[in-house]
Protein backbone atom coordinates (compact mmCIF):
# COMPACT_ATOMS: atom_id res chain seq x y z
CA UNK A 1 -39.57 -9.91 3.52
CA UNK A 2 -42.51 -7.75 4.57
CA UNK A 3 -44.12 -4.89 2.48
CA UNK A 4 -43.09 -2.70 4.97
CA UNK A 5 -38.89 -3.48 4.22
CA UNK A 6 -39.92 -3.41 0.64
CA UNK A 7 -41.12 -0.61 0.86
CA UNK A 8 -38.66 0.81 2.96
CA UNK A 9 -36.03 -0.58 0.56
CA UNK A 10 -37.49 1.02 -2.76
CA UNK A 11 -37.92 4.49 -0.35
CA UNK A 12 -34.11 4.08 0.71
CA UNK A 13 -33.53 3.29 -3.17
CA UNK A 14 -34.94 6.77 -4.31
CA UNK A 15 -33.58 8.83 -2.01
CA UNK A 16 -29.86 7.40 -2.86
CA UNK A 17 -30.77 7.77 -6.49
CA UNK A 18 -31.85 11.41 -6.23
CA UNK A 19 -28.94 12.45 -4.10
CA UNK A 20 -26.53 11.23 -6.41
CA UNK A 21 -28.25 13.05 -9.30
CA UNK A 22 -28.61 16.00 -7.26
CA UNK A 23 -24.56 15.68 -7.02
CA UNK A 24 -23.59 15.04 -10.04
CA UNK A 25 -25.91 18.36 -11.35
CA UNK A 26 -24.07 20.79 -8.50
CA UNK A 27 -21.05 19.66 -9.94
CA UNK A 28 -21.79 20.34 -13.64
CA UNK A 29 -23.30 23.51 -12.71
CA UNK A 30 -20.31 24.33 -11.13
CA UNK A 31 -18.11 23.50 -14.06
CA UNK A 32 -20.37 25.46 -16.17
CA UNK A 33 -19.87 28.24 -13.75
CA UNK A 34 -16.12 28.10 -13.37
CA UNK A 35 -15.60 27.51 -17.82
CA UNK A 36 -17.99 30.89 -18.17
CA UNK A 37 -15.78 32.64 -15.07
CA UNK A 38 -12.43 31.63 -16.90
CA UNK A 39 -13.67 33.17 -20.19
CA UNK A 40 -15.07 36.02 -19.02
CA UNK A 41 -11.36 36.99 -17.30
CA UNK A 42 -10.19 35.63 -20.65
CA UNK A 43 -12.14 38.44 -22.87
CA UNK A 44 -11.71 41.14 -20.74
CA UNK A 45 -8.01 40.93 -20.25
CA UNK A 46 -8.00 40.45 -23.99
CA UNK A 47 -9.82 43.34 -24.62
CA UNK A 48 -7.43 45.35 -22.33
CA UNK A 49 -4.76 44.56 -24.28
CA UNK A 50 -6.32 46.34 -27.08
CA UNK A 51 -6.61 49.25 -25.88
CA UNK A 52 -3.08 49.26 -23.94
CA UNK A 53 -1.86 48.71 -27.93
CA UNK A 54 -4.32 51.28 -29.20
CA UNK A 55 -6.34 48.94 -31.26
CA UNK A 56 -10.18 48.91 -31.86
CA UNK A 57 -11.80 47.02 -28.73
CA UNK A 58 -14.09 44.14 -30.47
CA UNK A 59 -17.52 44.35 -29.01
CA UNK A 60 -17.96 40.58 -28.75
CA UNK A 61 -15.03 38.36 -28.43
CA UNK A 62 -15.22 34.49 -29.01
CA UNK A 63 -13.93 32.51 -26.65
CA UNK A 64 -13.73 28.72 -26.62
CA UNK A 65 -17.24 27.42 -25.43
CA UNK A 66 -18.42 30.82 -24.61
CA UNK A 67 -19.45 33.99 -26.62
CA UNK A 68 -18.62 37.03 -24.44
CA UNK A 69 -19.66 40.75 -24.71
CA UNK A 70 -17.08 43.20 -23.84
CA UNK A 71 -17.41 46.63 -22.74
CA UNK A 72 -14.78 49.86 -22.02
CA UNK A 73 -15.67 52.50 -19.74
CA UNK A 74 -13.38 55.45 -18.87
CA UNK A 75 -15.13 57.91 -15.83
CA UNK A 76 -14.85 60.97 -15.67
CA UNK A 77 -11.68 61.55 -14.00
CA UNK A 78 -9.77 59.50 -16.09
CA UNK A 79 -7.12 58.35 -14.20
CA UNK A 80 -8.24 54.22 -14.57
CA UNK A 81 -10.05 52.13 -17.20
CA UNK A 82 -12.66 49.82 -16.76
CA UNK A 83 -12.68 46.88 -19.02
CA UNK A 84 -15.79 44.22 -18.06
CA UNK A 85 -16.53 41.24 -20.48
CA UNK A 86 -20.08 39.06 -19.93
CA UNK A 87 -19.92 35.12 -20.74
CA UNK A 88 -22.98 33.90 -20.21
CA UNK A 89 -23.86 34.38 -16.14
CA UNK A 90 -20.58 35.22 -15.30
CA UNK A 91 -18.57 38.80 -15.44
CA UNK A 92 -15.08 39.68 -14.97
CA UNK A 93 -13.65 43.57 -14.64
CA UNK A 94 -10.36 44.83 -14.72
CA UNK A 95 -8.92 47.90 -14.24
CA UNK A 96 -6.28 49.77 -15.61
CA UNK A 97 -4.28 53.17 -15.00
CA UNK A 98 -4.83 55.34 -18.40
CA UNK A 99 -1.48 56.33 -17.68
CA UNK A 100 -0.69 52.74 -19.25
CA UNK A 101 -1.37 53.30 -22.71
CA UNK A 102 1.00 53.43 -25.30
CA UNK A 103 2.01 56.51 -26.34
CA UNK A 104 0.93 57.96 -30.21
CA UNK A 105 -1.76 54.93 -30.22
């Protein structure tokens, strides 16, 4: 064996290693991603159901894995509801008619 196939060999070698790596990171990331997404959705339809039921909106809910900030917003207008919760780099938003509330709440 030459140096030149060694070195070819160890070349070929590195670049194998570093493309699995570079997989298996775009795939964590992407779970990462897609568990933040999922909580995010999570909290904010939670925190719609508060206030469809009248009840206080928590400002932070917990979610597994995940602390997420929630947030109401009602434009002027008034005829929807914005709900949006933040888990870490991911948001979700949901609307709802304000029609939809429970009545006397």
């Amino acid at each position: 064996m030459t140096l030149w196939e060694v070195v070819l060999a160890v070349w070929m070698l590195a670049v194998a290693s570093a493309g699995i790596f570079d997989a298996w990171y775009v795939g964590v990331e992407s779970l990462r991603r897609a568990e933040n997404q999922a909580a995010a959705m999570q909290a904010a339809n939670l925190a719609a159901e508060h206030w469809l039921a009248g009840d206080p909106i928590p400002d932070a809910v917990s979610q597994p894995g995940a602390a997420c900030e929630t947030e109401v917003d009602m434009p002027s207008g008034g005829n929807t509801m914005e709900v949006s919760a933040r888990c870490g780099d991911a948001e979700a938003r949901i609307e709802v008619p304000a029609g939809a509330r429970v009545p006397g709440n």
